[in-house]
Protein backbone atom coordinates (compact mmCIF):
# COMPACT_ATOMS: atom_id res chain seq x y z
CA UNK A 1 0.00 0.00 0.00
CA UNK A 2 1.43 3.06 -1.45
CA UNK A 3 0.13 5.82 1.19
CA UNK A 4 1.49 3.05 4.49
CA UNK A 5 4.65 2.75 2.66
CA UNK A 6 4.34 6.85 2.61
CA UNK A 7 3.93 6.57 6.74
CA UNK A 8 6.41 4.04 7.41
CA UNK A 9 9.57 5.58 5.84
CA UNK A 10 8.91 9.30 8.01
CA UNK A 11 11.23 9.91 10.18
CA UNK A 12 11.40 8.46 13.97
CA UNK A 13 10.44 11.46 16.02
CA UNK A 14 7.46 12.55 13.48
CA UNK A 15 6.27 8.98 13.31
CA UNK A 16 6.00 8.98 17.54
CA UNK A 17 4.13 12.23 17.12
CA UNK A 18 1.65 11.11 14.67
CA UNK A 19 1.09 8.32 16.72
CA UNK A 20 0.46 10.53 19.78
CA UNK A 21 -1.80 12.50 17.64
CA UNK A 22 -3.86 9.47 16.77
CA UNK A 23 -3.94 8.01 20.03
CA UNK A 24 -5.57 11.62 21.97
CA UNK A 25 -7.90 11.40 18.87
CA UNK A 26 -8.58 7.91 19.67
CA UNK A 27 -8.90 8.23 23.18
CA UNK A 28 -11.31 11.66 22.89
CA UNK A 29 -13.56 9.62 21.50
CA UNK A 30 -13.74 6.37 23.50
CA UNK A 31 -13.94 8.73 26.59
CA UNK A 32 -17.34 10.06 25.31
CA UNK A 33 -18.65 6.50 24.80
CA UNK A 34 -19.48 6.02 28.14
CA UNK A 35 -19.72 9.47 29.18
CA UNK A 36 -23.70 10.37 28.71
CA UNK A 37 -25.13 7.30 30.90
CA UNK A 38 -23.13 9.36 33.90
CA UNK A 39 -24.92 12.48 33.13
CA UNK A 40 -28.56 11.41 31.85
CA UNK A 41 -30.11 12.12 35.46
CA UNK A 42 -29.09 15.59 35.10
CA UNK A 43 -29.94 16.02 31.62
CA UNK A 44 -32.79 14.57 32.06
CA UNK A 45 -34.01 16.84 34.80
CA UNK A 46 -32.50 19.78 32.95
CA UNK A 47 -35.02 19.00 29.63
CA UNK A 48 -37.53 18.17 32.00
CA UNK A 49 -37.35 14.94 30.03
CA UNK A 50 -39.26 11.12 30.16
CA UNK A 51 -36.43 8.44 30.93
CA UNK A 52 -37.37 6.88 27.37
CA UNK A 53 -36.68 10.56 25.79
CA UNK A 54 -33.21 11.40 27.79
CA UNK A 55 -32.36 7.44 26.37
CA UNK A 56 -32.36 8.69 22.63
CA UNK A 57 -29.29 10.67 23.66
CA UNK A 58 -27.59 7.33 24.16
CA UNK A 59 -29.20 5.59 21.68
CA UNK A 60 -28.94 7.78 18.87
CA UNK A 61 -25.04 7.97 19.64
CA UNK A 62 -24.89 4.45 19.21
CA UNK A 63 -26.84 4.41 15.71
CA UNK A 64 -24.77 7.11 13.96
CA UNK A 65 -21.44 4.98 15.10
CA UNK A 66 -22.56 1.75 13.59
CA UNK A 67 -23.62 3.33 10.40
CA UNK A 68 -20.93 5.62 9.93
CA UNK A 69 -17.93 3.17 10.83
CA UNK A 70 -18.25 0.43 7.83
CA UNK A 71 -17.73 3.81 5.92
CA UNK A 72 -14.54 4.69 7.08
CA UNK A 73 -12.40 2.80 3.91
CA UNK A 74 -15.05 4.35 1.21
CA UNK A 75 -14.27 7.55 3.24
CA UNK A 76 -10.33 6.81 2.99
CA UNK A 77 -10.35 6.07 -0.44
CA UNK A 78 -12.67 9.28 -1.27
CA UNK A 79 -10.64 12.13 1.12
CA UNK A 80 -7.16 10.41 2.32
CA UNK A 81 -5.87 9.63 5.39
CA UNK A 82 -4.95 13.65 6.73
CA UNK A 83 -8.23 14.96 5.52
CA UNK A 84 -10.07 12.41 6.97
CA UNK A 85 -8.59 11.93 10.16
CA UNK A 86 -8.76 16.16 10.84
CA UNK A 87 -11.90 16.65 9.38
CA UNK A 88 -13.48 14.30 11.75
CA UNK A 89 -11.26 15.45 14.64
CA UNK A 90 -12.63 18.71 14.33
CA UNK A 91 -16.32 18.08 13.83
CA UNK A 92 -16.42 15.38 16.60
CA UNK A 93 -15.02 18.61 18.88
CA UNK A 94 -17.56 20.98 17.33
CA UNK A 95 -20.51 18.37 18.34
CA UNK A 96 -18.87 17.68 21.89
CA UNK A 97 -18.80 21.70 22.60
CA UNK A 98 -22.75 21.97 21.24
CA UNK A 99 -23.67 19.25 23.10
CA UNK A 100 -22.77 21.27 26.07
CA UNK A 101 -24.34 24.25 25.35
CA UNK A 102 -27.67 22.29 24.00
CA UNK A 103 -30.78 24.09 25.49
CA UNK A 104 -32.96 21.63 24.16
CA UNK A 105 -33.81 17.99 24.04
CA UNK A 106 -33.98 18.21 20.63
CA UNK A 107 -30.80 20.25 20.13
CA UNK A 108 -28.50 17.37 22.25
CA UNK A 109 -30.06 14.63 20.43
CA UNK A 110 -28.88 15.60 17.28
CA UNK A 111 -25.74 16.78 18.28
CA UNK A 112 -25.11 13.79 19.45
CA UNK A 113 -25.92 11.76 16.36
CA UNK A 114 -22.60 14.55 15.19
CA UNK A 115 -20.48 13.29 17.72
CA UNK A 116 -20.96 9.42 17.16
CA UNK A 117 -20.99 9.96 13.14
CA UNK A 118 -17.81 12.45 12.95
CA UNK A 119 -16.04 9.85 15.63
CA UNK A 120 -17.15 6.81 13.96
CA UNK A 121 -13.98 6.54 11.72
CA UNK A 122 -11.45 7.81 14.26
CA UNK A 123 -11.21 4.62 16.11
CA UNK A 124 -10.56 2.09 12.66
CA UNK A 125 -8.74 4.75 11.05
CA UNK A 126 -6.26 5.60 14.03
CA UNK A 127 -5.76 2.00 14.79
CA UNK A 128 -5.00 1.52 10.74
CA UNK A 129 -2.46 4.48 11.18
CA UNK A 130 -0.29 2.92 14.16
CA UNK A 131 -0.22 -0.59 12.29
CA UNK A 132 0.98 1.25 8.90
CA UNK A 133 3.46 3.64 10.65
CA UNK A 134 5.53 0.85 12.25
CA UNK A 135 7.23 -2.65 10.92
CA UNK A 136 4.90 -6.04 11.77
CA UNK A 137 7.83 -6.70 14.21
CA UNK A 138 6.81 -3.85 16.09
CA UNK A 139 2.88 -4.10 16.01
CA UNK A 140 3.03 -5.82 19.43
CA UNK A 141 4.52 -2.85 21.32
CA UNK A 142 2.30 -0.15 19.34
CA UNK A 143 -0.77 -2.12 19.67
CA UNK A 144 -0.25 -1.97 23.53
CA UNK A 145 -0.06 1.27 23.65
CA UNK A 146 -2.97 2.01 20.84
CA UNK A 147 -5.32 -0.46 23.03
CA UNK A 148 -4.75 1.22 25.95
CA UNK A 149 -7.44 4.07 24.89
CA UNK A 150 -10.19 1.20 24.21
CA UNK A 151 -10.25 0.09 27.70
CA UNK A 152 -9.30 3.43 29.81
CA UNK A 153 -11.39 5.91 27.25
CA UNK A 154 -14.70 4.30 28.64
CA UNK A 155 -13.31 4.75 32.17
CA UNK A 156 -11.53 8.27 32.30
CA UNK A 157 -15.00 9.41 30.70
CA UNK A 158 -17.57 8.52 32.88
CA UNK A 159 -15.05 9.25 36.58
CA UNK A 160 -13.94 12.74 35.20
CA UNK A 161 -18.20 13.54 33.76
CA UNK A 162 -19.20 12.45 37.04
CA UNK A 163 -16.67 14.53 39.02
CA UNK A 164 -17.36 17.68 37.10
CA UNK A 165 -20.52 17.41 36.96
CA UNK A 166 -21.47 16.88 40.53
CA UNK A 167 -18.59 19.85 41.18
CA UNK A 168 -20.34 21.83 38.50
CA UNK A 169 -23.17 20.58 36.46
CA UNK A 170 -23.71 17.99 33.22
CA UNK A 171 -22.22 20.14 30.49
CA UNK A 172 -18.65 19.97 31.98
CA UNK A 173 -18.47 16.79 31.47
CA UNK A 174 -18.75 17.98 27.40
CA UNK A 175 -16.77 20.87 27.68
CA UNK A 176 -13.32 19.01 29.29
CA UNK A 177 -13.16 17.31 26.21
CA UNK A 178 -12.71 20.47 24.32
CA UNK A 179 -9.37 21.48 24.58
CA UNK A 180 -7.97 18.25 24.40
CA UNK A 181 -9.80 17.60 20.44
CA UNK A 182 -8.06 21.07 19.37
CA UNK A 183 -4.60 19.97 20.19
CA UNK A 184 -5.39 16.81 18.49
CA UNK A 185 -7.06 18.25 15.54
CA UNK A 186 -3.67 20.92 15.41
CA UNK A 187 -1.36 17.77 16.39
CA UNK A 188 -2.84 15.61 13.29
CA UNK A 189 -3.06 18.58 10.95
CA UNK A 190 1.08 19.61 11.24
CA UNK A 191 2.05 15.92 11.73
CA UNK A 192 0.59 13.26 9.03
CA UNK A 193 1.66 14.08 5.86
CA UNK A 194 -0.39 15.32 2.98
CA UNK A 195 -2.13 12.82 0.69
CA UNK A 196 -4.91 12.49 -1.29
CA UNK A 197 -7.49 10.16 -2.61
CA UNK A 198 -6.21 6.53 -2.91
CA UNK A 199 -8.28 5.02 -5.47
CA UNK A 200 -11.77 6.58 -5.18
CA UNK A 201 -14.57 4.11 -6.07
CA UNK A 202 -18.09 5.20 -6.80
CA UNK A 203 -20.40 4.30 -3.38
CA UNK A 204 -22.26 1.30 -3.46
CA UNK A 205 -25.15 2.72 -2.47
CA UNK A 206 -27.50 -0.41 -2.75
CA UNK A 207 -24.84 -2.05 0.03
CA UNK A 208 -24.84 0.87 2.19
CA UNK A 209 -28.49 1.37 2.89
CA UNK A 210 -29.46 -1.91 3.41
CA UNK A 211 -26.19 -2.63 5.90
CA UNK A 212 -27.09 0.91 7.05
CA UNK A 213 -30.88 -0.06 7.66
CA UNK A 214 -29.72 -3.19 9.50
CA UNK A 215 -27.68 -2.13 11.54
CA UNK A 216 -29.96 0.94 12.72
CA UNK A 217 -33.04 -1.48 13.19
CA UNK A 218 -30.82 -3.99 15.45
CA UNK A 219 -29.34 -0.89 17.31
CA UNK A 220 -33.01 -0.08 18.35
CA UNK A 221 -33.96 -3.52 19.23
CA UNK A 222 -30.99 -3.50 21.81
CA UNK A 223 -31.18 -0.37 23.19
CA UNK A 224 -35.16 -0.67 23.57
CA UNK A 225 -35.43 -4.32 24.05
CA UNK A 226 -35.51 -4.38 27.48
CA UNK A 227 -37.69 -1.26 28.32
CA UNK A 228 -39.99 -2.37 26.11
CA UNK A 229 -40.13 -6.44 27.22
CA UNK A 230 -38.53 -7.25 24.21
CA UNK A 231 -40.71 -9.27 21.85
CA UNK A 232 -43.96 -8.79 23.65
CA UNK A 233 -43.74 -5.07 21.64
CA UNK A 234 -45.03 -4.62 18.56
CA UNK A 235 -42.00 -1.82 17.94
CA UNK A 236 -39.26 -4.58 18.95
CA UNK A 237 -41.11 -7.18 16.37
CA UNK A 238 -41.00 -4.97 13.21
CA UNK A 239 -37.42 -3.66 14.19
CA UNK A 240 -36.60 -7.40 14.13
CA UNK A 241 -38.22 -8.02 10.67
CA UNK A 242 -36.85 -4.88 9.33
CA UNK A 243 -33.25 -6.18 11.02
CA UNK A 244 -33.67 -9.43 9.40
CA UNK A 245 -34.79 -8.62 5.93
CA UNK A 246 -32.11 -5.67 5.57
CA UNK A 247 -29.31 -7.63 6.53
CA UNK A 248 -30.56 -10.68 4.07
CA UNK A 249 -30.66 -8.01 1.44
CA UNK A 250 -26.95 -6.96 2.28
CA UNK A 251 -25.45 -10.47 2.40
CA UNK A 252 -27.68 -11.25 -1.60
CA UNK A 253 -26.26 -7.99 -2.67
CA UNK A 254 -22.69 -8.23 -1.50
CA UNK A 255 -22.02 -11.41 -3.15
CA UNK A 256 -23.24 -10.95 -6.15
CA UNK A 257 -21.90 -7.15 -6.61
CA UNK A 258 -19.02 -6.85 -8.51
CA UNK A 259 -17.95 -3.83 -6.12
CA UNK A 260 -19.79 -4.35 -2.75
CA UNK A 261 -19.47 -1.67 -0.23
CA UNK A 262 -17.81 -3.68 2.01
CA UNK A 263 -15.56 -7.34 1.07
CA UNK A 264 -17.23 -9.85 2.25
CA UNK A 265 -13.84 -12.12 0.30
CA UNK A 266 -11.89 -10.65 3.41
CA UNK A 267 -13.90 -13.96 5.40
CA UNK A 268 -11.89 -15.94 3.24
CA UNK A 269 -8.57 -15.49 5.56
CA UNK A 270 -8.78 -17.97 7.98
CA UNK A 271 -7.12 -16.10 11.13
CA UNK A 272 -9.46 -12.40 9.73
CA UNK A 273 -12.53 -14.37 10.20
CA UNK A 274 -11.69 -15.81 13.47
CA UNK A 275 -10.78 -12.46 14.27
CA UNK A 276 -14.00 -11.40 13.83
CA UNK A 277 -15.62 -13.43 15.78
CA UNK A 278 -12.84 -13.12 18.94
CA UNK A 279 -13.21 -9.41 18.37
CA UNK A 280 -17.14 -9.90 18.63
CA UNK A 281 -17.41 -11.65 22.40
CA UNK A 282 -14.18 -8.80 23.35
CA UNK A 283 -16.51 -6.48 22.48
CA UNK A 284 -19.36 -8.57 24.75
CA UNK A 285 -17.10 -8.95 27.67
CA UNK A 286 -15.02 -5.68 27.57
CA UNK A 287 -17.94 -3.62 29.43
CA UNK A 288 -20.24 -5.54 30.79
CA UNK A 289 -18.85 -5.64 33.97
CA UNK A 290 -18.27 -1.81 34.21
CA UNK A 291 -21.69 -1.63 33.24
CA UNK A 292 -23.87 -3.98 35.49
CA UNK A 293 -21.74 -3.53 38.62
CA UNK A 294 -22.27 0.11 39.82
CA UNK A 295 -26.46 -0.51 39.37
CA UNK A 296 -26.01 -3.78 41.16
CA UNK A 297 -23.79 -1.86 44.08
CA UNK A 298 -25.38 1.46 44.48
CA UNK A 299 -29.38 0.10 44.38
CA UNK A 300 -28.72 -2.89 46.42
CA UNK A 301 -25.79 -3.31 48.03
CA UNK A 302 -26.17 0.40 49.72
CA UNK A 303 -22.31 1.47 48.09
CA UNK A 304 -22.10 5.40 47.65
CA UNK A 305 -21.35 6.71 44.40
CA UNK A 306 -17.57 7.59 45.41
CA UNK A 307 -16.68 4.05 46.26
CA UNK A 308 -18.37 2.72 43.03
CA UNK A 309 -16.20 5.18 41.20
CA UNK A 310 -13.37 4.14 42.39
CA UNK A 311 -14.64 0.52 41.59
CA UNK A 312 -14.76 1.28 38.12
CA UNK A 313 -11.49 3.52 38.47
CA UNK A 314 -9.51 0.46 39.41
CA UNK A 315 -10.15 -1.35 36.18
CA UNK A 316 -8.03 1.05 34.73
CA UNK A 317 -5.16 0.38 37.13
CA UNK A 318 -5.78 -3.18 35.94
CA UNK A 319 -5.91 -2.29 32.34
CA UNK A 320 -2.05 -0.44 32.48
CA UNK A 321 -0.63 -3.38 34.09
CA UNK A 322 -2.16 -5.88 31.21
CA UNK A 323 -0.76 -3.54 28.61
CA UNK A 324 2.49 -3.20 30.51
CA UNK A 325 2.52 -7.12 30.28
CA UNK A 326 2.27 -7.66 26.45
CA UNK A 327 5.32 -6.16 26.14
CA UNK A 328 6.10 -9.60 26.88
CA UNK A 329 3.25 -11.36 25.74
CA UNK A 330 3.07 -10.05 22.05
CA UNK A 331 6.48 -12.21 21.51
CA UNK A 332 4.72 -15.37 22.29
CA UNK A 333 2.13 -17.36 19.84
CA UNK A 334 -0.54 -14.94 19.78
CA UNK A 335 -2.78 -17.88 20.46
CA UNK A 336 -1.06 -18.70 23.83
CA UNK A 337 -1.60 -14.48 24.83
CA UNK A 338 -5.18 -14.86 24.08
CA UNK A 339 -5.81 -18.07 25.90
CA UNK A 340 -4.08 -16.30 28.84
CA UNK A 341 -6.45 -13.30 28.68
CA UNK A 342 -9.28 -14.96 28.05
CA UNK A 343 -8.39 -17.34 30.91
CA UNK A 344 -7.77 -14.27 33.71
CA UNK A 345 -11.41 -13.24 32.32
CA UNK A 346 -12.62 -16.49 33.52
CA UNK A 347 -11.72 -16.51 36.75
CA UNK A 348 -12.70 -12.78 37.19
CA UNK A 349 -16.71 -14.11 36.14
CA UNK A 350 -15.66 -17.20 38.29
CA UNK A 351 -15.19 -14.73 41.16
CA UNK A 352 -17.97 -12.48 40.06
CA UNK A 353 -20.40 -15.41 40.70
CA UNK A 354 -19.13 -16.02 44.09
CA UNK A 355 -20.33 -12.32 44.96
CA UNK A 356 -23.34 -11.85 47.41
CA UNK A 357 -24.64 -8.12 48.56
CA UNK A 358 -22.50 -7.77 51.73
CA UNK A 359 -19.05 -8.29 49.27
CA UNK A 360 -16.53 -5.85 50.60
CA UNK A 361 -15.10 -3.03 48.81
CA UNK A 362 -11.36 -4.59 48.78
CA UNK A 363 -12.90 -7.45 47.21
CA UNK A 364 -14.66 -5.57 44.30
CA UNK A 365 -11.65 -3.37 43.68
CA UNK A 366 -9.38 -6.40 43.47
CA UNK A 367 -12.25 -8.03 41.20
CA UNK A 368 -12.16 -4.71 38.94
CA UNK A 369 -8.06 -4.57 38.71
CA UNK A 370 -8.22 -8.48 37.29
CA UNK A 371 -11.07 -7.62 34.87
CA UNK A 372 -8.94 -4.73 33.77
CA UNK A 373 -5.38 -6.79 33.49
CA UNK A 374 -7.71 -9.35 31.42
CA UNK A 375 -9.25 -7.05 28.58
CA UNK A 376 -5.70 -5.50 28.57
CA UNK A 377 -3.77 -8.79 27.82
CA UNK A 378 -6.39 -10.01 25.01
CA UNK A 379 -6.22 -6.59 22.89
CA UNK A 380 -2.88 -7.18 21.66
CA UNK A 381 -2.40 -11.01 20.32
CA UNK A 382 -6.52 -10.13 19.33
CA UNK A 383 -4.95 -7.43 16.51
CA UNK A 384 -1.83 -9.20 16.19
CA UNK A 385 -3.47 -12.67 15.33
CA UNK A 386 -6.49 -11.23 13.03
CA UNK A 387 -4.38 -8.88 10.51
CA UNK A 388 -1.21 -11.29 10.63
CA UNK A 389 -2.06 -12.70 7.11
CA UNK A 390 -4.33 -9.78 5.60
CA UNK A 391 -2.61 -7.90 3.10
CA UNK A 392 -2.05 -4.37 4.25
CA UNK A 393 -3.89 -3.00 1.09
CA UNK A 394 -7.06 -3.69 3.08
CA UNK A 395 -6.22 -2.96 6.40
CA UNK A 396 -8.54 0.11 6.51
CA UNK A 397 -11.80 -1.71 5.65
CA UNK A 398 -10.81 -4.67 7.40
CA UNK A 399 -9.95 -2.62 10.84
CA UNK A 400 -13.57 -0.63 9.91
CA UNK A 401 -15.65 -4.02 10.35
CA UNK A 402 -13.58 -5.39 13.13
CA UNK A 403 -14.33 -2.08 15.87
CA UNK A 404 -17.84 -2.13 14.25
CA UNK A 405 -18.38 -6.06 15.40
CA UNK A 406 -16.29 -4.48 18.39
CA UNK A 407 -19.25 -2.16 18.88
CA UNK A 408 -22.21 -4.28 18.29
CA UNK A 409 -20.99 -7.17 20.47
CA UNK A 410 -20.94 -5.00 23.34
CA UNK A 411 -24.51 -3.43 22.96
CA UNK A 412 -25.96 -6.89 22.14
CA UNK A 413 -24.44 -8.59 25.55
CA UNK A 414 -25.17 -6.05 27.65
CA UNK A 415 -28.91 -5.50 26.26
CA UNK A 416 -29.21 -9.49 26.99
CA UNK A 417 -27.70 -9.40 30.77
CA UNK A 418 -29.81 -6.53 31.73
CA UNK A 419 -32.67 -8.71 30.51
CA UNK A 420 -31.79 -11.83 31.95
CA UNK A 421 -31.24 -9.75 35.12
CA UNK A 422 -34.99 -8.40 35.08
CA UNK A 423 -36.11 -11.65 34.00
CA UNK A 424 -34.61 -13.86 36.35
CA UNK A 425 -35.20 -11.33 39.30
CA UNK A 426 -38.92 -11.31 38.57
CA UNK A 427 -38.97 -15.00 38.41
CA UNK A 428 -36.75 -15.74 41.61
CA UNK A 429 -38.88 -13.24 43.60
CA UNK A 430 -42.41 -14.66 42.54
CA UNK A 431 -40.86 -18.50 43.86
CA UNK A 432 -39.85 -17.27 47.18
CA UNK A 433 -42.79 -15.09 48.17
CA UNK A 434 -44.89 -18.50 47.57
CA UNK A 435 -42.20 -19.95 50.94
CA UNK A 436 -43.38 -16.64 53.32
CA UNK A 437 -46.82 -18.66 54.70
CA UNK A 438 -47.86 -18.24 58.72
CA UNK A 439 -47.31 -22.44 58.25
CA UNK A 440 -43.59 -22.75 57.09
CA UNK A 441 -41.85 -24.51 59.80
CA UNK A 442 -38.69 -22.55 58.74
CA UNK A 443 -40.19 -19.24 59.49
CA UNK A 444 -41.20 -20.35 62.93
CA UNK A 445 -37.36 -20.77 64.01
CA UNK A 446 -36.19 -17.42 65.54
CA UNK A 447 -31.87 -18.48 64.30
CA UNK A 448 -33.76 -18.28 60.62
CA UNK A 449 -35.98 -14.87 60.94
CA UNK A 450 -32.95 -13.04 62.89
CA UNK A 451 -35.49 -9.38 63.04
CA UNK A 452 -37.92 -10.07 60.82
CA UNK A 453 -41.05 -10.80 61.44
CA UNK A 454 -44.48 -12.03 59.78
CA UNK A 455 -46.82 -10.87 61.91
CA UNK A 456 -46.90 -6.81 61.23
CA UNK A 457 -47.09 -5.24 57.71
CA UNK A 458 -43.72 -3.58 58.42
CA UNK A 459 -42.38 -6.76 59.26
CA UNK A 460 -43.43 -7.78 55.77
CA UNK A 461 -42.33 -5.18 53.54
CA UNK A 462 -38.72 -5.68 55.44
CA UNK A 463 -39.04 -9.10 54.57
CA UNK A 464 -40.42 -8.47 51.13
CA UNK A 465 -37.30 -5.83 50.01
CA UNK A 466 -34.76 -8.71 51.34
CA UNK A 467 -36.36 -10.88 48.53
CA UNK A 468 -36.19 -8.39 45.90
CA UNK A 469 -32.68 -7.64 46.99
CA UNK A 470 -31.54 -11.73 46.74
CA UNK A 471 -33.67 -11.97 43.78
CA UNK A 472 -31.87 -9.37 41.99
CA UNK A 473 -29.07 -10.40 42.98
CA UNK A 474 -29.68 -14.33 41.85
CA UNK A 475 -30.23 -12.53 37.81
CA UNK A 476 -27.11 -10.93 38.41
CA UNK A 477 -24.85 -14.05 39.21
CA UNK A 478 -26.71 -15.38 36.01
CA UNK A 479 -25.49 -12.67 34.13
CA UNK A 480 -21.65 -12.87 35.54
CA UNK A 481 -22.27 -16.82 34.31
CA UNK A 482 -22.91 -15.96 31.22
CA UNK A 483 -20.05 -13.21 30.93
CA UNK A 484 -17.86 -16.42 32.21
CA UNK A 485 -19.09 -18.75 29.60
CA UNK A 486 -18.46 -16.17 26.97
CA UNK A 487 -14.76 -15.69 28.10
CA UNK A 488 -14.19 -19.23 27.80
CA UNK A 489 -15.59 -19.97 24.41
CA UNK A 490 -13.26 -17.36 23.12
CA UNK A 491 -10.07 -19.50 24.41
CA UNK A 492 -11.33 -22.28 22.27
CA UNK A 493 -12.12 -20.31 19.29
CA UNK A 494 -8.39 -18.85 19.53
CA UNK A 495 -6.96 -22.06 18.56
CA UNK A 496 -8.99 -22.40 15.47
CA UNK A 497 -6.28 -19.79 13.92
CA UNK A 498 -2.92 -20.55 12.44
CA UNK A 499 -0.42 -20.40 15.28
CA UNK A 500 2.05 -18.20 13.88
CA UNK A 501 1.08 -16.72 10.72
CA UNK A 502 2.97 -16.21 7.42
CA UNK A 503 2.88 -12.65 7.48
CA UNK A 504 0.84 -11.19 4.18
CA UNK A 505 2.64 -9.25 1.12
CA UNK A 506 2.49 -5.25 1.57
């Protein structure tokens, strides 16, 4: 690849500073992932907004990504690498600023779908630019360091919102992010060099609306699955169908195109297409955790929200150490480094299901630093193993679908845990309501009812908020099990790569 060749033969020193560019960029937008779930209490009292409206600030986010980010090689091809990578930089800050100084529902909704579409392509297109600046023998050390702003992004973003914006208010948490995109948008403006289209192909526009229409219906089914009790909703049926039939419509298309939109002949490399679907349950497992725990400790455990911060904090700590490590690890077979990250994930779930509600704050934080030394160690063999043998000509569509997958894997896992949570609660609690009778023997013994009693409608609704509380807590062990399960599935699908590649031509 011409314009990679261009990259790789800079200089040292201007080579390190694209990279730092790339990596702020990178890591401005991860950090906003995460960022509005912090804040939508606020907003939503600020818009004087229903909890399903304030959602659509999340949600909407989440659409624009997935349909901007299988764009970002069409996009490559059309504007080059230094127009892209500014032009986006600088919108995605433009959006981040309005979004703070949104007086309207309206107004942050659609900034929002700005943010997620101008970031969309930062994320493939940065982690394109450290591969193609650097030798393969040196994509184990800059993939640590490029993977570093996938796992802290999410958790710098939602500590620092939540700081600022109980020291301030909500639109803080916006406004931080500010001066950071300028120097990155300056940064990447004086430091890649100047290029310009590579190859521009007309659109395949037939490709792109039906992947586009796909992937906007499934995005809705998650994110409104559970609110709306999934497919006992009309709405979550027909997003389904629509889901279905636009993706069916893709895949016909795409094969029998003689210039899809995106290469579906990329699935013919064996170790790509495992990558895919490693990349996929990375994506499932890499936030769950961060995402069910502080609900779990702050409604029913009684944890204040400073401890829970620091909770999630930790997984950071966690995260630097398991990036420190592949320093090491990216020598080995990247099948061995994945099996061993994979297999610290499993005995974090393993630990997670051992959890009950009066789990000490040691424990969790030691619990958060393993989950964040796990995700850490996987990143790197994960890139390493699934571009080994793809030719570097299409490393930016290939990178494009592989954070997309990223992307959806997450919202799909977490959208089923919540679920199962809500599902297995309600369940749980309606079996052990039927054991509180006046006749159960068990109830009778004063060792077994401690303070509670039977006999006084107080007594009850103590005795009733104890079940919901173990209830709860029963749907989340389930979900942890199925986190676990996940983790471990991925250590056998590792080994159905090649062990160590033949690395590709380019």
């Amino acid at each position: 690849m011409a314009e990679a060749s261009l990259l790789i033969n800079l200089p040292l020193s201007r080579r390190i500073l694209i990279m730092a560019a790339v990596v702020l960029s990178s890591t401005l937008y991860a950090t906003t992932l995460l960022v509005a779930s912090t804040l939508l209490p606020q907003m939503q009292g600020s818009f004087a907004a229903t909890t399903d409206e304030i959602a659509w600030t999340t949600t909407f986010n989440i659409l624009a990504t997935a349909i901007v980010t299988p764009m970002t090689s069409f996009l490559l091809a059309r504007f080059g690498r230094r127009r892209l990578m500014v032009g986006c930089v600088t919108l995605f800050t433009i959006a981040t600023w309005m979004c703070g100084e949104a007086e309207s529902l309206e107004a942050i909704v659609f900034w929002r779908i700005v943010q997620g579409g101008a970031g969309a392509p930062v994320i493939p297109m940065a982690n394109t630019t450290v591969l193609d600046l650097f030798p393969r023998e040196r994509h184990g050390v800059v993939s640590s360091i490029f993977g570093m702003t996938v796992v802290l992004g999410p958790v710098i973003g939602p500590a620092a919102g939540g700081i600022l914006a109980e020291a301030y208010n909500w639109r803080w948490a916006f406004f931080m992010i500010v001066p950071a995109g300028i120097l990155a948008t300056l940064a990447l403006r004086f430091a890649l060099p100047v290029d310009g289209p590579t190859q521009p192909t007309p659109l395949d526009w037939t490709g792109f609306l039906t992947l586009a229409v796909a992937l906007a219906a499934l995005q809705l089914l998650l994110a409104r699955g559970e609110r709306l009790d999934w497919f006992e909703s009309g709405e979550i049926q027909i997003e389904a169908l629509i889901a279905a039939l636009a993706f069916f419509l893709y895949l016909a298309h795409s094969l029998t195109a003689k210039q899809p939109f995106l290469n579906l002949g990329l699935l013919r490399d064996r170790n790509y297409a495992v990558g895919m679907l490693l990349v996929t349950i990375y994506g499932m497992v890499n936030f769950t955790p961060t995402v069910l725990l502080p609900s779990l400790l702050q409604g029913y455990a009684g944890y204040p929200d400073s401890i829970i911060g620091e909770i999630v904090g930790y997984r950071g700590i966690g995260g630097t150490l398991g990036f420190g490590a592949t320093l090491v690890i990216g020598r080995w077979d990247p099948r061995i480094g994945l099996a061993l990250g994979f297999g610290v994930l499993v005995a974090q779930g393993l630990w997670l299901m051992s959890l009950d509600l009066n789990v000490g704050a040691n424990e969790l934080l030691a619990n958060s630093v393993l989950q964040g030394f796990g995700v850490g160690v996987v990143w790197v063999p994960l890139t390493l193993l699934t571009f080994a043998t793809l030719d570097a000509r299409y490393r930016a569509e290939a990178m494009s679908l592989f954070h997309l997958l990223r992307n959806i894997g997450s919202s799909f896992f977490i959208s089923v845990s919540v679920s199962e949570i809500l599902r297995s609660g309600a369940k749980n609690y309606s079996r052990m309501t039927e054991m509180i009778t006046p006749t159960a023997k068990t109830l009778q013994n004063p060792q077994t009812m401690g303070g509670w009693t039977i006999d006084t409608l107080p007594g009850l609704t103590a005795i009733s908020k104890e079940i919901t509380r173990q209830a709860v807590m029963i749907g989340y062990l389930n979900a942890f099990a199925m986190y676990t399960v996940a983790c471990a599935a991925a250590i056998a699908l590792a080994f159905l790569a090649r062990g160590r590649p033949r690395a590709a031509s380019g």
